[in-house]
PDB file of N, CA and C in Angstrom:
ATOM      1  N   UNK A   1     -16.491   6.521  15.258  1.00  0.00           N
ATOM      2  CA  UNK A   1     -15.929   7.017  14.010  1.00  0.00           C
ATOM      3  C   UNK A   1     -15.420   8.430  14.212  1.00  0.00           C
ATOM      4  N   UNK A   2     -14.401   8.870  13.522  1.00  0.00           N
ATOM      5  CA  UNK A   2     -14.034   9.744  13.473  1.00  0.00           C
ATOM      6  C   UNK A   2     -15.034  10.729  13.199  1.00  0.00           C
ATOM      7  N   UNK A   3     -15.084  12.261  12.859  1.00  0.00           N
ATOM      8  CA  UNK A   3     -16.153  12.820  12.319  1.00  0.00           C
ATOM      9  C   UNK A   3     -15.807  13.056  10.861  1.00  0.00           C
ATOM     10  N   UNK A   4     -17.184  12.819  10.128  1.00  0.00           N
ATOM     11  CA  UNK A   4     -17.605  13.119   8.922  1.00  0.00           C
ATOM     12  C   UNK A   4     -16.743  14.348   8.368  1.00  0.00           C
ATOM     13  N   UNK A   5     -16.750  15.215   9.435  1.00  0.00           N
ATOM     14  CA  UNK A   5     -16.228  16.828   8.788  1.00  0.00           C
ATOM     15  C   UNK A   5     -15.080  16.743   9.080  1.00  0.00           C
ATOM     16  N   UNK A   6     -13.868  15.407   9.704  1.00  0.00           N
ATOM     17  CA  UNK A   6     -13.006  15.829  10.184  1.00  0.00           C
ATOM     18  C   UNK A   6     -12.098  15.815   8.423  1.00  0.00           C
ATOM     19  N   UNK A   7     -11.215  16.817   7.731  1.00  0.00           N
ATOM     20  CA  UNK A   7     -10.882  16.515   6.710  1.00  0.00           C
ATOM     21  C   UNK A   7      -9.531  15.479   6.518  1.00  0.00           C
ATOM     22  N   UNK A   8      -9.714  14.909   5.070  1.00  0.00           N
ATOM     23  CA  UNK A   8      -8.485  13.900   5.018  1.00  0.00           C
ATOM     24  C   UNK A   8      -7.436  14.468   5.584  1.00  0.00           C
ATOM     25  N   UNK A   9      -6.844  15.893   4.906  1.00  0.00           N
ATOM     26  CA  UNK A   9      -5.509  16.033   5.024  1.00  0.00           C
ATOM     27  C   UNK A   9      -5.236  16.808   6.316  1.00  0.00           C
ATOM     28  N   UNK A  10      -6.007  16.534   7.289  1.00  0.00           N
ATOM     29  CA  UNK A  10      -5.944  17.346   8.472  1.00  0.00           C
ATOM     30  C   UNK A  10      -5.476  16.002   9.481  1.00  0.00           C
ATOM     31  N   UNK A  11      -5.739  14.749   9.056  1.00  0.00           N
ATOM     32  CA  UNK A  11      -5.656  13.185   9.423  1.00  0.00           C
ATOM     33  C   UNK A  11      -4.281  13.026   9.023  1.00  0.00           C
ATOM     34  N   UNK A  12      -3.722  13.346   7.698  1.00  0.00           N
ATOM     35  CA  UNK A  12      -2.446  12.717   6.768  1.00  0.00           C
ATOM     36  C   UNK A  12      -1.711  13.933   7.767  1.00  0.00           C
ATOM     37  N   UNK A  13      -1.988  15.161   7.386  1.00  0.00           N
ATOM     38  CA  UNK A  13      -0.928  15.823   8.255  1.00  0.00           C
ATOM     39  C   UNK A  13      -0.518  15.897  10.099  1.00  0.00           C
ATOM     40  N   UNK A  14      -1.429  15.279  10.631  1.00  0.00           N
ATOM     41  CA  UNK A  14      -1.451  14.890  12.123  1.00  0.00           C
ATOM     42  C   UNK A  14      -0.268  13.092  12.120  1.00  0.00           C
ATOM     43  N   UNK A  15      -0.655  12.707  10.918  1.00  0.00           N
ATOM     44  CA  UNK A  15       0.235  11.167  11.206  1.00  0.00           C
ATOM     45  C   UNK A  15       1.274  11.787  10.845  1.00  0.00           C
ATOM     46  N   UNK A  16       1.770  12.629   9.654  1.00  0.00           N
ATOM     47  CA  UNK A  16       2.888  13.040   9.047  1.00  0.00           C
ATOM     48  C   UNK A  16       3.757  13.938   9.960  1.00  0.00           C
ATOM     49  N   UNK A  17       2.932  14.292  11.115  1.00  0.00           N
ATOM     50  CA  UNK A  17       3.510  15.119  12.197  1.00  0.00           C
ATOM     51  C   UNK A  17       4.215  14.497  13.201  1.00  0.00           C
ATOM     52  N   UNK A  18       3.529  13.130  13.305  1.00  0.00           N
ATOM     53  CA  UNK A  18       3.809  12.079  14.451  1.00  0.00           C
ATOM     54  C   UNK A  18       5.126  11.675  14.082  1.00  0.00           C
ATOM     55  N   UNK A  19       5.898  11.948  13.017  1.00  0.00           N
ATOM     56  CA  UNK A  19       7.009  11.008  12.513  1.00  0.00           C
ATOM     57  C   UNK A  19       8.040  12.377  11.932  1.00  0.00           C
ATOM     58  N   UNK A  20       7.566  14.192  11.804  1.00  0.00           N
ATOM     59  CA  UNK A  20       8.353  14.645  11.425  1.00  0.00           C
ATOM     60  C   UNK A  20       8.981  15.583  12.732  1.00  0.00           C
ATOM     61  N   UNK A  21       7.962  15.864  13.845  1.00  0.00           N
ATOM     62  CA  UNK A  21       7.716  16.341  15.095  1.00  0.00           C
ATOM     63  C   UNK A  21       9.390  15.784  15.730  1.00  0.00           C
ATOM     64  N   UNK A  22       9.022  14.482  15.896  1.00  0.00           N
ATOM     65  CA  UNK A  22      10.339  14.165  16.799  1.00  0.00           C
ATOM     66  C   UNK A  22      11.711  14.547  16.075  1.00  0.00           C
ATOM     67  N   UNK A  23      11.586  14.030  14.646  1.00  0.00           N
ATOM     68  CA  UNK A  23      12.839  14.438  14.062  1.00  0.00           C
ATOM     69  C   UNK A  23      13.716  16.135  14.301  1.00  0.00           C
ATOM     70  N   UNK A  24      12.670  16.888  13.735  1.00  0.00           N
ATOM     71  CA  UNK A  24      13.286  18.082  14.055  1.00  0.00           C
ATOM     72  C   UNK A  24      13.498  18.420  15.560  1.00  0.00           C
ATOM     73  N   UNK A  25      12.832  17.306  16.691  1.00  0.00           N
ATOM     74  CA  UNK A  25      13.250  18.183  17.860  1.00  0.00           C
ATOM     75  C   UNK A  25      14.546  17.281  18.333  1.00  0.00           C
ATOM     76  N   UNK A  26      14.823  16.254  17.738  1.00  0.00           N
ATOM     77  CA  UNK A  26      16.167  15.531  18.314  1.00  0.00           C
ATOM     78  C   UNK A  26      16.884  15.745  17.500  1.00  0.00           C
ATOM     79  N   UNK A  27      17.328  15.563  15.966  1.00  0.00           N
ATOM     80  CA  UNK A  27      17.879  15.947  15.221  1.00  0.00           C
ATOM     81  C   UNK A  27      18.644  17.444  14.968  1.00  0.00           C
ATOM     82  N   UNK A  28      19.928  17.567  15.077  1.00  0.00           N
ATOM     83  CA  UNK A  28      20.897  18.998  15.642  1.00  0.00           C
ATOM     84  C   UNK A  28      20.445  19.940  14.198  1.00  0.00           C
ATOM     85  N   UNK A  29      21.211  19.716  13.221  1.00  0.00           N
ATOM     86  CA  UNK A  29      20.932  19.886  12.100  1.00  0.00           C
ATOM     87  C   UNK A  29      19.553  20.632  11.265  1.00  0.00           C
ATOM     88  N   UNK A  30      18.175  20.310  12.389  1.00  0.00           N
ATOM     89  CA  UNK A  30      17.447  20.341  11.922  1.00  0.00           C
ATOM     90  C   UNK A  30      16.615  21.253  12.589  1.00  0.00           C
ATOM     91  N   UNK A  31      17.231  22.123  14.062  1.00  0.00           N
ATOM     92  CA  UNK A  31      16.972  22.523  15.135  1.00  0.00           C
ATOM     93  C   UNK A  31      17.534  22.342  16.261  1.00  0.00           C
ATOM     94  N   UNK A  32      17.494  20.867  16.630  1.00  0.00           N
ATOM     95  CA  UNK A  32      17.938  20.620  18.141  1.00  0.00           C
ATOM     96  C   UNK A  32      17.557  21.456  19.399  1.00  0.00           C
ATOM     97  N   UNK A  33      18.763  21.577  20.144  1.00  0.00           N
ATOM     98  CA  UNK A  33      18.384  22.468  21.092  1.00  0.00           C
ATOM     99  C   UNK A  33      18.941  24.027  20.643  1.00  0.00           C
ATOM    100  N   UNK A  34      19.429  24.432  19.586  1.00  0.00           N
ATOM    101  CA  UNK A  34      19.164  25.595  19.056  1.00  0.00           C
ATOM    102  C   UNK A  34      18.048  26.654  19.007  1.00  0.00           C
ATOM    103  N   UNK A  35      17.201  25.861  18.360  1.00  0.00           N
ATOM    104  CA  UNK A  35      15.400  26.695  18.296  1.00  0.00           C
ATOM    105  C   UNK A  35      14.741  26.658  19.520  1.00  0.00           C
ATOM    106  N   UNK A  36      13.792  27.399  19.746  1.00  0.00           N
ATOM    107  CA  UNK A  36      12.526  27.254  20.753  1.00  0.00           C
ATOM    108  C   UNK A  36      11.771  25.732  20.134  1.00  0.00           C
ATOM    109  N   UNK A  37      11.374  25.371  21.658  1.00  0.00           N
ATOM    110  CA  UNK A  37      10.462  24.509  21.017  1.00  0.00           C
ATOM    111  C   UNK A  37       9.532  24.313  20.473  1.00  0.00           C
ATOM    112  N   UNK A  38       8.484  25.499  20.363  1.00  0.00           N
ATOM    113  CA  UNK A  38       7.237  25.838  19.100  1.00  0.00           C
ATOM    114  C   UNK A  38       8.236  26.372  17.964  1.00  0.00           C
ATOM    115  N   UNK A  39       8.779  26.478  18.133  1.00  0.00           N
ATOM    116  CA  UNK A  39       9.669  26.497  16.541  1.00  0.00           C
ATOM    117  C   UNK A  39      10.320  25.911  15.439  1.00  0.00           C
ATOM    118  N   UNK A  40      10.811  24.580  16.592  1.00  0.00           N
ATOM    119  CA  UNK A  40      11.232  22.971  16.401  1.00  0.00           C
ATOM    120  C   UNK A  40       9.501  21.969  15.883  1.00  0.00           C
ATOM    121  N   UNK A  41       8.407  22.398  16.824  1.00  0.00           N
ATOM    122  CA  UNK A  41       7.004  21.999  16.651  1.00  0.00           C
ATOM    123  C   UNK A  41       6.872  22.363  15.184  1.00  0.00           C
ATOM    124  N   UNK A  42       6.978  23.967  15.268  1.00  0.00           N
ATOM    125  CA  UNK A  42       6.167  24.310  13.991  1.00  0.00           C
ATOM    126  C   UNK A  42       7.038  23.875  12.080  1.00  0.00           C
ATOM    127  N   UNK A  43       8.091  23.786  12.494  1.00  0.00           N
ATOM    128  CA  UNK A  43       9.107  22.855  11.664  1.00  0.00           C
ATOM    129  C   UNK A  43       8.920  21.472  11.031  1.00  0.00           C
ATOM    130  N   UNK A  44       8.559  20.775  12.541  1.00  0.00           N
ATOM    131  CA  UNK A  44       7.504  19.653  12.037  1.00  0.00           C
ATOM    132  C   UNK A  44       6.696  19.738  11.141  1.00  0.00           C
ATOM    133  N   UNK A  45       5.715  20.867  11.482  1.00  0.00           N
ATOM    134  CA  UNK A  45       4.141  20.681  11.202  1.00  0.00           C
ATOM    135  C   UNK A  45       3.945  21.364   9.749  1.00  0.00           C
ATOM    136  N   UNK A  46       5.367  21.938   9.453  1.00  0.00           N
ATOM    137  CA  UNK A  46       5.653  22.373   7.834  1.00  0.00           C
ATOM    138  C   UNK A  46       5.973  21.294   6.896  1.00  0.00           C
ATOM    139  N   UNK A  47       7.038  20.407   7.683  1.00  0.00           N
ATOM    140  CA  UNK A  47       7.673  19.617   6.878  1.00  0.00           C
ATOM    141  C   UNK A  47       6.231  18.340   6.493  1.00  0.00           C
ATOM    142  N   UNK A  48       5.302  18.282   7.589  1.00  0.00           N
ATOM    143  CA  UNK A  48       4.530  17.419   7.451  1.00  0.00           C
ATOM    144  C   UNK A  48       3.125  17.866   6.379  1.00  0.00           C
ATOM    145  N   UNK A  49       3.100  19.214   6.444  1.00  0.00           N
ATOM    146  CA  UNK A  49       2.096  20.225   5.461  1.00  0.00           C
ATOM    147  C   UNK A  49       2.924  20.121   3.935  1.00  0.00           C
ATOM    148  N   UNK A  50       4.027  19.599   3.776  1.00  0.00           N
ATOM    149  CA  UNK A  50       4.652  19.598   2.582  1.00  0.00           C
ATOM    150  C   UNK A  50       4.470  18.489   1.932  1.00  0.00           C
ATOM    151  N   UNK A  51       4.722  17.563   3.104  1.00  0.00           N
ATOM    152  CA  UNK A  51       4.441  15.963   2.743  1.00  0.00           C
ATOM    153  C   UNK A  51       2.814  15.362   2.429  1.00  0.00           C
ATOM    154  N   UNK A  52       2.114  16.678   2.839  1.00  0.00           N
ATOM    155  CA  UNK A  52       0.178  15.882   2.721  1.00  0.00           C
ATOM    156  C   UNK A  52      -0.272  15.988   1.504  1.00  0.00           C
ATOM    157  N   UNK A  53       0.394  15.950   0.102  1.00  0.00           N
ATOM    158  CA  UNK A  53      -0.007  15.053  -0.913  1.00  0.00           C
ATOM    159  C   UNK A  53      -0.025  13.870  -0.921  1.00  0.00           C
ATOM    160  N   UNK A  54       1.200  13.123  -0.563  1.00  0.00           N
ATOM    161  CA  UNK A  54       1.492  11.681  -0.287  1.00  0.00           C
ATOM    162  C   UNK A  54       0.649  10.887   0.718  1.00  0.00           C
ATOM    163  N   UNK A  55       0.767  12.013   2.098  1.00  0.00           N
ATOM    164  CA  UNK A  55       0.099  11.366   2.754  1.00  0.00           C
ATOM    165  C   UNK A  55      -1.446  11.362   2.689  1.00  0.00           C
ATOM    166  N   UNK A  56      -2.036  12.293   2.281  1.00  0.00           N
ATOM    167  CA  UNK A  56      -3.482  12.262   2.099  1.00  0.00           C
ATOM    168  C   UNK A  56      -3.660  10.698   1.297  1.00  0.00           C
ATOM    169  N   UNK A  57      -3.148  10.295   0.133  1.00  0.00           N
ATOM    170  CA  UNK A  57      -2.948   9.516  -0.477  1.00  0.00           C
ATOM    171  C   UNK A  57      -3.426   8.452   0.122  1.00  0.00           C
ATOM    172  N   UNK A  58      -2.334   7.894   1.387  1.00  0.00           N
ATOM    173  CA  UNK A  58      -1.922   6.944   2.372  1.00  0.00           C
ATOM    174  C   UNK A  58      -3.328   6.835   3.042  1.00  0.00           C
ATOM    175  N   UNK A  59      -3.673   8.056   3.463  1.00  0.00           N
ATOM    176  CA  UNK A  59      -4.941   8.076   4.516  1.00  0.00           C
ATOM    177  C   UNK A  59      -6.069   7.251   3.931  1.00  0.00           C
ATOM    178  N   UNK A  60      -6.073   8.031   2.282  1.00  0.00           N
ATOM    179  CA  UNK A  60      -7.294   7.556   1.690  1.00  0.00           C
ATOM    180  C   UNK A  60      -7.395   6.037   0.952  1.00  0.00           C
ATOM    181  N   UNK A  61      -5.863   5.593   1.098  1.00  0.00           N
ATOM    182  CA  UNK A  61      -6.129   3.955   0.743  1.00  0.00           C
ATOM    183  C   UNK A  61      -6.229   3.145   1.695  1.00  0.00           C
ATOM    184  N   UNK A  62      -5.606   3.508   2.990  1.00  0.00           N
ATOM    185  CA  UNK A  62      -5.953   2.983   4.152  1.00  0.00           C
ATOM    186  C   UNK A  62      -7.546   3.537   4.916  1.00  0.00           C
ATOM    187  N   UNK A  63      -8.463   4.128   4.388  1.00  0.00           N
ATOM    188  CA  UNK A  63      -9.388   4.740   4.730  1.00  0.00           C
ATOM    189  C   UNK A  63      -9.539   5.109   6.381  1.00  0.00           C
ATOM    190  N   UNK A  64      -8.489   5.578   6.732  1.00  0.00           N
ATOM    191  CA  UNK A  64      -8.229   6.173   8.283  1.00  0.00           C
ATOM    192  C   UNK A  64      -9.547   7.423   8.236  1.00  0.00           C
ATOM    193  N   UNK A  65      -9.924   8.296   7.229  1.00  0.00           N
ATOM    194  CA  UNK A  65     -10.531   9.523   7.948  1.00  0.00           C
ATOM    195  C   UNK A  65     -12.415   8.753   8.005  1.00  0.00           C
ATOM    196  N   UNK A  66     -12.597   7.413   7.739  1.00  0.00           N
ATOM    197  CA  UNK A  66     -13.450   7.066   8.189  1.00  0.00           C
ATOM    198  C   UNK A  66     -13.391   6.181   9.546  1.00  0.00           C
ATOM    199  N   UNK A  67     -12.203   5.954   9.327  1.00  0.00           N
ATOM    200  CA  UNK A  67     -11.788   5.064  10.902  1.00  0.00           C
ATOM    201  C   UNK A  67     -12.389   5.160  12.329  1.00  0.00           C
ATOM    202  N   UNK A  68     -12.292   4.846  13.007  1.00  0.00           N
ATOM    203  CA  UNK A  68     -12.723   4.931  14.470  1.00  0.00           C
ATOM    204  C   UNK A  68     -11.389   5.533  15.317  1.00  0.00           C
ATOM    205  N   UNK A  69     -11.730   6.403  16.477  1.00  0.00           N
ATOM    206  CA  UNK A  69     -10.864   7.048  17.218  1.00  0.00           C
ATOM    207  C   UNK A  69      -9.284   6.065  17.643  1.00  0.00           C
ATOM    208  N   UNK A  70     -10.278   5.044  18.043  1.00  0.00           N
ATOM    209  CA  UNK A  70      -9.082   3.739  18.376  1.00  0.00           C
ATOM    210  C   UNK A  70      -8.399   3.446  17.513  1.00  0.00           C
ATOM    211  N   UNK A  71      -8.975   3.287  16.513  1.00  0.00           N
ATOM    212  CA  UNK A  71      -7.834   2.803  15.254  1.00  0.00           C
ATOM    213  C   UNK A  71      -6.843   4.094  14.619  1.00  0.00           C
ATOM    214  N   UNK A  72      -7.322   5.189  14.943  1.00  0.00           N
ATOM    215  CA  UNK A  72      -6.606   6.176  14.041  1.00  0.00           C
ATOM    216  C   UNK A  72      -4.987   6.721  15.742  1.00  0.00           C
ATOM    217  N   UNK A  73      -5.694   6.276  16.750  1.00  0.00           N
ATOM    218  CA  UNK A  73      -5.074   6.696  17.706  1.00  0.00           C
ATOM    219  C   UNK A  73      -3.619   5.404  17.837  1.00  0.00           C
ATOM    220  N   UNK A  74      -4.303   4.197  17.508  1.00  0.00           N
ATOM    221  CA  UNK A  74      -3.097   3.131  17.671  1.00  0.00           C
ATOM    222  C   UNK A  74      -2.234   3.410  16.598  1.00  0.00           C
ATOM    223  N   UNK A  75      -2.768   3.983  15.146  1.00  0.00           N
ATOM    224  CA  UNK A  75      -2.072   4.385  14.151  1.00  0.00           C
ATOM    225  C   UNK A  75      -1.095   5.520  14.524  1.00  0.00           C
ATOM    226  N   UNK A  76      -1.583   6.753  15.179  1.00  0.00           N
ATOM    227  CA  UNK A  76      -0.946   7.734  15.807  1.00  0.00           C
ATOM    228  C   UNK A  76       0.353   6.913  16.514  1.00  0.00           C
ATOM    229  N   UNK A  77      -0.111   6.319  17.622  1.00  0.00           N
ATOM    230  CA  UNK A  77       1.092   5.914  18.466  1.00  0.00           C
ATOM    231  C   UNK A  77       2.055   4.888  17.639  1.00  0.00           C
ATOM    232  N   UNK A  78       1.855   3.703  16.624  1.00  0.00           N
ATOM    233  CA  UNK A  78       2.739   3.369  16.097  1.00  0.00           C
ATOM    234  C   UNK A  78       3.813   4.353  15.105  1.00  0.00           C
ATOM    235  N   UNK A  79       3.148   5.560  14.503  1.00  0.00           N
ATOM    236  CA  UNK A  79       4.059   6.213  14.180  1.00  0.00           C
ATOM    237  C   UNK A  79       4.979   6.773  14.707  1.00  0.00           C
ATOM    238  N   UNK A  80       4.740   7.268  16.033  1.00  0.00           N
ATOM    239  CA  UNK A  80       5.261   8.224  17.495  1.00  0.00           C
ATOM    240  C   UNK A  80       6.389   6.711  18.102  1.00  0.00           C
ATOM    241  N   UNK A  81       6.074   5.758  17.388  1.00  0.00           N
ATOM    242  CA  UNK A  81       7.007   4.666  18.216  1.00  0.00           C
ATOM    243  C   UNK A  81       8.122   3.954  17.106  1.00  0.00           C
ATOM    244  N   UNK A  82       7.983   4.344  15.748  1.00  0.00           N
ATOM    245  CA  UNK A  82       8.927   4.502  14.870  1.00  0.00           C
ATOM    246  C   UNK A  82      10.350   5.013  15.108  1.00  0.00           C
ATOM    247  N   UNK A  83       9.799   6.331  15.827  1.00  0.00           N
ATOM    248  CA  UNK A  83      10.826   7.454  15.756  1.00  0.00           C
ATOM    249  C   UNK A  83      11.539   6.939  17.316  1.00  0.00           C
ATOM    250  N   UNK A  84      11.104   6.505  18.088  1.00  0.00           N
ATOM    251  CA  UNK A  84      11.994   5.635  19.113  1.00  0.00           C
ATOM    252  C   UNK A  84      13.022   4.863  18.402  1.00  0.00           C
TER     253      UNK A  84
END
């Protein structure tokens, strides 16, 4: 299991990252190869801190922050394989 203390929206914003991460670093418009790449990262990790109402939401009807490592990790990679 994940840990007890790990919090929901620290879960919603790590999946919400997995799917906003790639966008801003391939996407021109949005960064591209313009920005540094912790800059393109941290772009992500805003756009995905904006989105963790919704996603906390998501987490907590799918009950991921009680999940097990495996399940929250295959969840991770299907999002990371979206953006392919």
């Amino acid at each position: 299991m994940l840990a007890d203390g790990v919090p929901r929206a620290l879960v919603a914003v790590g999946l919400g990252a997995a799917r906003t991460v790639p966008v801003t670093w391939l996407v021109s418009p949005l960064g591209g190869a313009h920005f540094p790449a912790p800059a393109r990262v941290a772009f992500g990790l805003l756009l995905a801190s904006f989105a963790e109402p919704a996603l906390s939401a998501a987490v907590a009807r799918a009950d991921l922050a009680h999940a097990g490592a495996t399940l929250v990790f295959l969840v991770l990679a299907r999002e990371l394989l979206v953006e392919l």
